[in-house]
N, C-alpha and C. Protein backbone atom coordinates (compact mmCIF):
# COMPACT_ATOMS: atom_id res chain seq x y z
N UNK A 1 -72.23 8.27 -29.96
CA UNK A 1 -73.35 8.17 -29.05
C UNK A 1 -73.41 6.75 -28.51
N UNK A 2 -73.25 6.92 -27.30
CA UNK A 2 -73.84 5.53 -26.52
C UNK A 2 -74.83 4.47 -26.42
N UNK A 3 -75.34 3.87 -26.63
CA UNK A 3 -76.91 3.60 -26.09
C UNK A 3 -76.79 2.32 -24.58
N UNK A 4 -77.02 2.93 -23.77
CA UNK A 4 -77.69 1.68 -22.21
C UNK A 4 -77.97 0.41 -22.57
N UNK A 5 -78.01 -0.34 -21.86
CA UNK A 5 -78.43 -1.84 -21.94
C UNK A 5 -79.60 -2.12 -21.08
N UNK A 6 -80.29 -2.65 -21.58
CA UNK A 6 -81.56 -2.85 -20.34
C UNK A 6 -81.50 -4.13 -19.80
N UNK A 7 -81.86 -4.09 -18.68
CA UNK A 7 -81.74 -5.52 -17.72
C UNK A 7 -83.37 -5.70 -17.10
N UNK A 8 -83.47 -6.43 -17.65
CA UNK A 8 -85.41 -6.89 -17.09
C UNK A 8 -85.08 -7.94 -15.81
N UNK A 9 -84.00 -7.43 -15.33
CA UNK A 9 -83.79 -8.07 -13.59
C UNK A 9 -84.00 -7.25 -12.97
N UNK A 10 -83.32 -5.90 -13.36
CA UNK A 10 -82.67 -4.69 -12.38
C UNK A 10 -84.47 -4.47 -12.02
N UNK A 11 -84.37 -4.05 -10.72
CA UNK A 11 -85.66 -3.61 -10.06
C UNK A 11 -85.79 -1.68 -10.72
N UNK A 12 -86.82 -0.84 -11.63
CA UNK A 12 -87.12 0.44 -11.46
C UNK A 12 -87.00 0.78 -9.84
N UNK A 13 -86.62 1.78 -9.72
CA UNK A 13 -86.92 2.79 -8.85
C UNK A 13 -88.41 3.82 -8.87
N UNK A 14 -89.08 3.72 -7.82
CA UNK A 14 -90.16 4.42 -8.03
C UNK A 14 -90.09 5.47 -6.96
N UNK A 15 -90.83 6.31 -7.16
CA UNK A 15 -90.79 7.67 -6.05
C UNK A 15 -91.95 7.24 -5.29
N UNK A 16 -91.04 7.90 -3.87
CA UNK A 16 -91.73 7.70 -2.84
C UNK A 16 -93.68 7.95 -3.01
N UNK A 17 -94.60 7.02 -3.07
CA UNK A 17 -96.14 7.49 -2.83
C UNK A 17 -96.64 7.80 -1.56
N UNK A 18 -95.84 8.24 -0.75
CA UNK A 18 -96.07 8.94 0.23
C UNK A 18 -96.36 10.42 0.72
N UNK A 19 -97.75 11.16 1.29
CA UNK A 19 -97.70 12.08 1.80
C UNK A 19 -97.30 12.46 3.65
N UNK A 20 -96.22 13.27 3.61
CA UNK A 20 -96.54 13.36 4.90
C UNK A 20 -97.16 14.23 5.96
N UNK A 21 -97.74 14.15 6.71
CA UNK A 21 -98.34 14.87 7.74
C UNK A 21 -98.07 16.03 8.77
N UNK A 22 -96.01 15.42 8.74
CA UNK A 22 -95.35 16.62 9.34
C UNK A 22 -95.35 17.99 8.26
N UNK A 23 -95.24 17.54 7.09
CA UNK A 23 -94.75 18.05 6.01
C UNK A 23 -95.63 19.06 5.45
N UNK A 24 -97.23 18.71 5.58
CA UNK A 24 -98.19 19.05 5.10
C UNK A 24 -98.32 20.44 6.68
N UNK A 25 -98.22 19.95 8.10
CA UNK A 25 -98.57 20.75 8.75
C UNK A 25 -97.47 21.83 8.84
N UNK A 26 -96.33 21.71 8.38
CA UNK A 26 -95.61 22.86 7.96
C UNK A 26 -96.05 23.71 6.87
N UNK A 27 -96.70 23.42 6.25
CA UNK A 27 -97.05 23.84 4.84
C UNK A 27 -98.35 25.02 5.28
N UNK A 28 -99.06 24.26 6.17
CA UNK A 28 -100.65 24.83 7.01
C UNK A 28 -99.89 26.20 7.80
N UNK A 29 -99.28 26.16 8.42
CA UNK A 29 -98.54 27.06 9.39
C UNK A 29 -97.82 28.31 9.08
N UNK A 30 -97.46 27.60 7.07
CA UNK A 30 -96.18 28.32 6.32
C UNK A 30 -97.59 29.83 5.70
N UNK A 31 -98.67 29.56 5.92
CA UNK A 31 -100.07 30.45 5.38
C UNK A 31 -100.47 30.89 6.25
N UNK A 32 -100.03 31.24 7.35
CA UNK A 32 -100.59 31.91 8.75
C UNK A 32 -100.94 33.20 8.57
N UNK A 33 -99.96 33.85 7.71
CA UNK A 33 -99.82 35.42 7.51
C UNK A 33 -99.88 35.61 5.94
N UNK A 34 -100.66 34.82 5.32
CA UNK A 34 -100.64 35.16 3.48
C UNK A 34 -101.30 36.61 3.18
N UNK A 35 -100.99 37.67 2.54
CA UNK A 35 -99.75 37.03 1.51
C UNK A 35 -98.29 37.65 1.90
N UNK A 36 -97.52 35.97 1.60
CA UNK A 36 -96.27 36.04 1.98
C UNK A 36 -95.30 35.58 1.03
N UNK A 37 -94.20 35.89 1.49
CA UNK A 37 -93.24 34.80 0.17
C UNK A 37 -92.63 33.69 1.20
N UNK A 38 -93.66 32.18 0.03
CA UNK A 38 -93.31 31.20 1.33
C UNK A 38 -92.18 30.28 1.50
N UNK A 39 -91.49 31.13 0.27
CA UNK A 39 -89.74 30.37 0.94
C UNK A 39 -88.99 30.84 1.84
N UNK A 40 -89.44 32.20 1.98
CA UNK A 40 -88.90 32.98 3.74
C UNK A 40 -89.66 32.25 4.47
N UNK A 41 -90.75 31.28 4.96
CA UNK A 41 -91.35 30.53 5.88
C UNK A 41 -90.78 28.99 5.81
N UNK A 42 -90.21 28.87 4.82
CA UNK A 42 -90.10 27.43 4.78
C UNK A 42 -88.72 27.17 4.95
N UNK A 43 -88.21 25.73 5.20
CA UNK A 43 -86.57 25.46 5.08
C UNK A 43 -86.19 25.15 3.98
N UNK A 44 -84.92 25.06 3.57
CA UNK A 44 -84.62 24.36 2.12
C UNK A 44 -84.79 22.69 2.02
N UNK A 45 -84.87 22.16 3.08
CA UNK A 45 -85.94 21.12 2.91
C UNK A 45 -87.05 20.57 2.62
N UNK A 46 -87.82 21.63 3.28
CA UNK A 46 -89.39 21.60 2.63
C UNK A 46 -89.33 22.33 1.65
N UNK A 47 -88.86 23.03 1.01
CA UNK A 47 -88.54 23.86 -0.39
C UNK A 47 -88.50 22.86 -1.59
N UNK A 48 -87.91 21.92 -1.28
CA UNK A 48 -87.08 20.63 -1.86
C UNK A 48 -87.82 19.89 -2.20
N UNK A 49 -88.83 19.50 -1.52
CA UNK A 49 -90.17 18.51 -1.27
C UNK A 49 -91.14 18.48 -2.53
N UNK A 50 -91.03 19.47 -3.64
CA UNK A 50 -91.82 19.69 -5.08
C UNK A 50 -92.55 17.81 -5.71
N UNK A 51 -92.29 16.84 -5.23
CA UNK A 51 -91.95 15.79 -5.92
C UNK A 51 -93.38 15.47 -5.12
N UNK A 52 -94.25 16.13 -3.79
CA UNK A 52 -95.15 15.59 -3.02
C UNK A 52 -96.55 15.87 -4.09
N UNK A 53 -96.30 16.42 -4.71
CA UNK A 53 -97.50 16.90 -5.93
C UNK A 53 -97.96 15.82 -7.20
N UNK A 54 -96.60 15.06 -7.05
CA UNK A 54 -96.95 13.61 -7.80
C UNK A 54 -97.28 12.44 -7.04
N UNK A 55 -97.44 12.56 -5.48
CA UNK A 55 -98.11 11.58 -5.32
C UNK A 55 -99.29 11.33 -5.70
N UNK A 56 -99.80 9.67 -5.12
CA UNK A 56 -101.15 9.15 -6.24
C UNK A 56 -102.19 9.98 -5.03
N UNK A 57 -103.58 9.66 -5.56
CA UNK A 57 -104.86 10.37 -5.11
C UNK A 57 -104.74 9.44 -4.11
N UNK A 58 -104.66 8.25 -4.06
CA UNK A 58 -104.66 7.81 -2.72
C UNK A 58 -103.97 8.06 -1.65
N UNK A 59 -102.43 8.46 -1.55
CA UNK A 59 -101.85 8.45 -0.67
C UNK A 59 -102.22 10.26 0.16
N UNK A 60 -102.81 10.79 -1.71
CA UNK A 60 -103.29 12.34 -0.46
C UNK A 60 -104.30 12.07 0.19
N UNK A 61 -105.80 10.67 -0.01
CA UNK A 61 -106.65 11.02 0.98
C UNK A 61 -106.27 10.65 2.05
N UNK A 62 -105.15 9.57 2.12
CA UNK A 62 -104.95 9.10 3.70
C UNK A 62 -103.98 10.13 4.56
N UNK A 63 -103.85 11.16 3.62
CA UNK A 63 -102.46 12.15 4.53
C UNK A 63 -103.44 13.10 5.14
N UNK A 64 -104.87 13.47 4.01
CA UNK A 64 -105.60 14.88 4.51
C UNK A 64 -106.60 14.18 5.85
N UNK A 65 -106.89 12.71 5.85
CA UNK A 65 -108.25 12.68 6.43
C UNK A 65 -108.12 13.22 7.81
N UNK A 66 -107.00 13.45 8.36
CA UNK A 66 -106.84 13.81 9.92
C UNK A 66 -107.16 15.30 9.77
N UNK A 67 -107.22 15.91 8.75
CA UNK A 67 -107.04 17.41 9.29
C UNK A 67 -108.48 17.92 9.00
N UNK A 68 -108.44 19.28 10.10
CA UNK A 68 -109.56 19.76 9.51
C UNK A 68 -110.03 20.80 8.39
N UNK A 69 -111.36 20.79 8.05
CA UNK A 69 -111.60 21.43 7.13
C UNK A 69 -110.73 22.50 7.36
N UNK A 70 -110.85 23.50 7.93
CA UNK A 70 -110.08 24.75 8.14
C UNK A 70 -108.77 24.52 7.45
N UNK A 71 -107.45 23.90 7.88
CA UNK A 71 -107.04 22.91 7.56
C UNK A 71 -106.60 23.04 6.35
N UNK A 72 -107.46 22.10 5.33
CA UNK A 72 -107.31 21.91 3.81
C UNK A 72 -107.01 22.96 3.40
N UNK A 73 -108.07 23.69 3.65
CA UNK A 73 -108.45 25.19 3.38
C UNK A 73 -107.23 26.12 3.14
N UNK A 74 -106.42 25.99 4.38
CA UNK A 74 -105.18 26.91 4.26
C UNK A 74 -104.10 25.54 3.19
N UNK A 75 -104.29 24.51 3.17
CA UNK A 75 -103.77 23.59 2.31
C UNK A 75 -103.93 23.73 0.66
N UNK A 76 -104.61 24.14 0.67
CA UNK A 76 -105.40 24.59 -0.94
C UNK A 76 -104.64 25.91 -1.37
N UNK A 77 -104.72 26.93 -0.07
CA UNK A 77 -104.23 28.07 -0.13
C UNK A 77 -102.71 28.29 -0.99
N UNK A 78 -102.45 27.10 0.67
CA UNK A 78 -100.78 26.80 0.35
C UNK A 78 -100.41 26.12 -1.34
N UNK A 79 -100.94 25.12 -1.58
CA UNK A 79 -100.69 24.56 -2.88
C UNK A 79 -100.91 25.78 -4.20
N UNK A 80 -101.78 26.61 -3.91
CA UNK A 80 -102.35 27.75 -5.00
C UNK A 80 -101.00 29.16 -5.54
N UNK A 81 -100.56 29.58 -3.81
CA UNK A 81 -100.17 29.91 -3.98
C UNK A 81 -98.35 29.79 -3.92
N UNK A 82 -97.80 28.45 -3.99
CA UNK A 82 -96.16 27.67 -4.12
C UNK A 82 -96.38 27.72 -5.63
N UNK A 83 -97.31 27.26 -6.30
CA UNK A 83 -96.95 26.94 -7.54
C UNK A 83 -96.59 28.13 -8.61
N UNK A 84 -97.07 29.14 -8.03
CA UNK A 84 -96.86 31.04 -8.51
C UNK A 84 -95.39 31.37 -8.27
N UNK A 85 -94.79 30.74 -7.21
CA UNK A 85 -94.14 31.19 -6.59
C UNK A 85 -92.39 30.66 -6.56
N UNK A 86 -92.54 29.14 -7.25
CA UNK A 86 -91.82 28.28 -7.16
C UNK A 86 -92.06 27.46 -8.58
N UNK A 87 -91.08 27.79 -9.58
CA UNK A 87 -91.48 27.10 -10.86
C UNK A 87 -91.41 25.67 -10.54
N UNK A 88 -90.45 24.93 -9.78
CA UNK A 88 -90.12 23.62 -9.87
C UNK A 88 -91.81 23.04 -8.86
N UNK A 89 -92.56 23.91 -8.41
CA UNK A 89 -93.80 23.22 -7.87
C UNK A 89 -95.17 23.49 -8.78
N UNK A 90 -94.96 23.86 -10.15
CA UNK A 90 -96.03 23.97 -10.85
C UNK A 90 -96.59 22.16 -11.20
N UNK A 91 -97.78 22.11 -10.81
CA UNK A 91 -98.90 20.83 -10.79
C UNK A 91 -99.78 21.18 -11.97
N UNK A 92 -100.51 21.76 -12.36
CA UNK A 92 -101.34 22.27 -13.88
C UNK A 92 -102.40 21.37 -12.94
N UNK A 93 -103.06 20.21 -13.63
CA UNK A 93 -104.23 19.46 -13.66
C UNK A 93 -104.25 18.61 -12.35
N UNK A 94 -102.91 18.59 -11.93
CA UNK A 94 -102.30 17.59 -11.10
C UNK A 94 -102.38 18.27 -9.52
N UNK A 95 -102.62 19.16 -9.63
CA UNK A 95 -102.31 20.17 -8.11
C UNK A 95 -103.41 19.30 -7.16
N UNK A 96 -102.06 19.17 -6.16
CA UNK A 96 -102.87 18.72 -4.43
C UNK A 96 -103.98 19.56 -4.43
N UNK A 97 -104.29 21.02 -4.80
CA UNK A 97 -105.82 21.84 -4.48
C UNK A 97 -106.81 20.65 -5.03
N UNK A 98 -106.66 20.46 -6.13
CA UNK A 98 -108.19 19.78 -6.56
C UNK A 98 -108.54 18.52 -5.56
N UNK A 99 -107.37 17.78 -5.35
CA UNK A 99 -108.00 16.45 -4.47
C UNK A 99 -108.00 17.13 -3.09
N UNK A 100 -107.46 18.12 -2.50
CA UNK A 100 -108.08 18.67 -1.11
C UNK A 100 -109.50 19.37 -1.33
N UNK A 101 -109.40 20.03 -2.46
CA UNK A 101 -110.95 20.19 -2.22
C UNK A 101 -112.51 19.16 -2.67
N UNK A 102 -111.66 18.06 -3.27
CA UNK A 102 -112.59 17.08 -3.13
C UNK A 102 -113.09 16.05 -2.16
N UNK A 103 -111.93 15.85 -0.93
CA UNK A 103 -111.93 15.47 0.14
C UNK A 103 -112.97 16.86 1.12
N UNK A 104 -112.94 17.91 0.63
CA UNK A 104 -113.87 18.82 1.24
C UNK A 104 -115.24 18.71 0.54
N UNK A 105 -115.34 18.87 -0.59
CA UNK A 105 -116.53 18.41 -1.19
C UNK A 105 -117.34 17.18 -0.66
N UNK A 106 -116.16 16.16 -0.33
CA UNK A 106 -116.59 14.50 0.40
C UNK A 106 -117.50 15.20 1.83
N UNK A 107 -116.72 15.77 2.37
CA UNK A 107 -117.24 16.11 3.68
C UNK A 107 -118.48 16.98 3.96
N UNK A 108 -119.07 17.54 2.79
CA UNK A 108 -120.16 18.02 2.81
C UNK A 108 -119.99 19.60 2.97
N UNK A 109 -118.59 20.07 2.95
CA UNK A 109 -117.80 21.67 2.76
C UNK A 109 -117.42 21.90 1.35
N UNK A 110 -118.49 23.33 0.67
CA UNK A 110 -117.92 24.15 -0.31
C UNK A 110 -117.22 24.93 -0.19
N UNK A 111 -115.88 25.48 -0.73
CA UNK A 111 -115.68 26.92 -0.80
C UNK A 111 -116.67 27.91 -0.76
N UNK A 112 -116.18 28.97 0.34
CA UNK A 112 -116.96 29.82 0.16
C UNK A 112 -116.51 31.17 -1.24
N UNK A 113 -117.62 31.88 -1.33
CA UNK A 113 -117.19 32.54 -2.62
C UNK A 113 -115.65 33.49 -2.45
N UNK A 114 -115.60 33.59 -1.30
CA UNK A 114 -114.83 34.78 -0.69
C UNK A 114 -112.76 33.74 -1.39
N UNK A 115 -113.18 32.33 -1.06
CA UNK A 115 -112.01 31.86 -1.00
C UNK A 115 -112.20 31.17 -2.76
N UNK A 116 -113.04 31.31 -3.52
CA UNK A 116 -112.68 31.11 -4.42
C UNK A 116 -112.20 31.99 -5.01
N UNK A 117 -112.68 33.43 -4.90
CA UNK A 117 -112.22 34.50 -5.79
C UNK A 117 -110.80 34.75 -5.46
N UNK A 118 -110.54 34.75 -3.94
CA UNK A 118 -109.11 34.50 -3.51
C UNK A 118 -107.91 33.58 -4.18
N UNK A 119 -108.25 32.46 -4.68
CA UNK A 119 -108.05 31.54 -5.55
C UNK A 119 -107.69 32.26 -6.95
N UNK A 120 -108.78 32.13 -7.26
CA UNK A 120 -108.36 33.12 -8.69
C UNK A 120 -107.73 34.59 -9.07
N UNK A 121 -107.61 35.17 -7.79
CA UNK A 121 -106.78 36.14 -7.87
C UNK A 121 -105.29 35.63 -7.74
N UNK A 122 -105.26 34.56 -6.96
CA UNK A 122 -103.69 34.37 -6.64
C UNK A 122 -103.02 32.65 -7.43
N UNK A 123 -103.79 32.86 -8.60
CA UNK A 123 -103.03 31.89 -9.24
C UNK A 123 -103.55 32.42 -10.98
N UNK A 124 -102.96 31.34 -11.66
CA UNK A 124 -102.98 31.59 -13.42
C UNK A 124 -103.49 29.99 -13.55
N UNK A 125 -103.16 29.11 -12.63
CA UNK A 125 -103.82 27.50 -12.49
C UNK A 125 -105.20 27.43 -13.18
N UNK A 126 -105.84 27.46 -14.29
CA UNK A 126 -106.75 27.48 -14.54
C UNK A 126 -107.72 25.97 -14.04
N UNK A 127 -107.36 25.19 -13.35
CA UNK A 127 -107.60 24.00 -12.83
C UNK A 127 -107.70 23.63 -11.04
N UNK A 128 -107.56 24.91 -10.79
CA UNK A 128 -107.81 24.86 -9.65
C UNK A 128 -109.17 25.57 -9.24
N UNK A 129 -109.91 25.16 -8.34
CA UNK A 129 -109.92 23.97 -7.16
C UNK A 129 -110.49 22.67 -7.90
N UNK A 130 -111.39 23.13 -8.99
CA UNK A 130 -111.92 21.88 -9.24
C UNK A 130 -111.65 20.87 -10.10
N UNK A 131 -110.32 21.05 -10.88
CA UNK A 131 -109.48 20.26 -12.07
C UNK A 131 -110.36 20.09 -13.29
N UNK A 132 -110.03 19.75 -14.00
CA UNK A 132 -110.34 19.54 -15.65
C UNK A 132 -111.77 19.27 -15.82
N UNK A 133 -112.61 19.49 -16.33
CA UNK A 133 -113.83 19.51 -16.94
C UNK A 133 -114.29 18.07 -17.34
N UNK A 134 -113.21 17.43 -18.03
CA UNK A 134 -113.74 16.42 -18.70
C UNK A 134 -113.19 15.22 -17.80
């Protein structure tokens, strides 16, 4: 067995903290017709993209603030139902839903009951929309 050498020069590599906007409005577009299977809507590019679920809370409020409620809405949708759908996009506590719907909460928009139960029919996420309790 080997063991690495560590160099406290070498710069870490960090993942991109970026959300993007093109990326996200593909995602809005990819829920037009739910329920669907949304890797027949998507490319193997945006398929690929699983890694946007670890960005920080900050970089999602500056990606969502342009869109509208409506918007999130199908954004929440979208995040609820990829992670069912796509093992490599399971988020647990971490799912883009909770900080889109807290950026909706910010704005003075609840779910309505219709889209929560929708929610809970189409996921096992026990943390979605509103994340962890404590």
């Amino acid at each position: 067995m080997t063991i690495g050498s560590w160099d406290p020069n070498k710069k870490v590599s960090t993942p991109d903290d970026t959300v993007s906007t093109e990326l996200l409005a593909c995602f809005i577009a990819a829920t037009s017709d739910l329920p669907c299977e949304l890797s027949a809507k998507l490319s193997n590019e945006q398929l690929q993209q699983s890694q946007i679920i670890e960005a920080s809370a900050s970089a999602w409020q500056i990606a969502i603030k342009t869109f509208s409620n409506e918007e999130l809405i199908s954004l929440i949708q979208f995040f609820t139902v990829i992670e069912t759908q796509l093992p490599n996009w399971t988020a647990g506590a971490k799912s883009p839903a909770i900080l889109i719907n807290r950026e909706l909460r910010s704005r003075g928009e609840k779910l309505k009951k219709e889209t929560l139960l929708w929610i809970r029919d189409n996921t096992d996420n026990r943390f979605i929309p509103n994340g962890s309790p404590l």
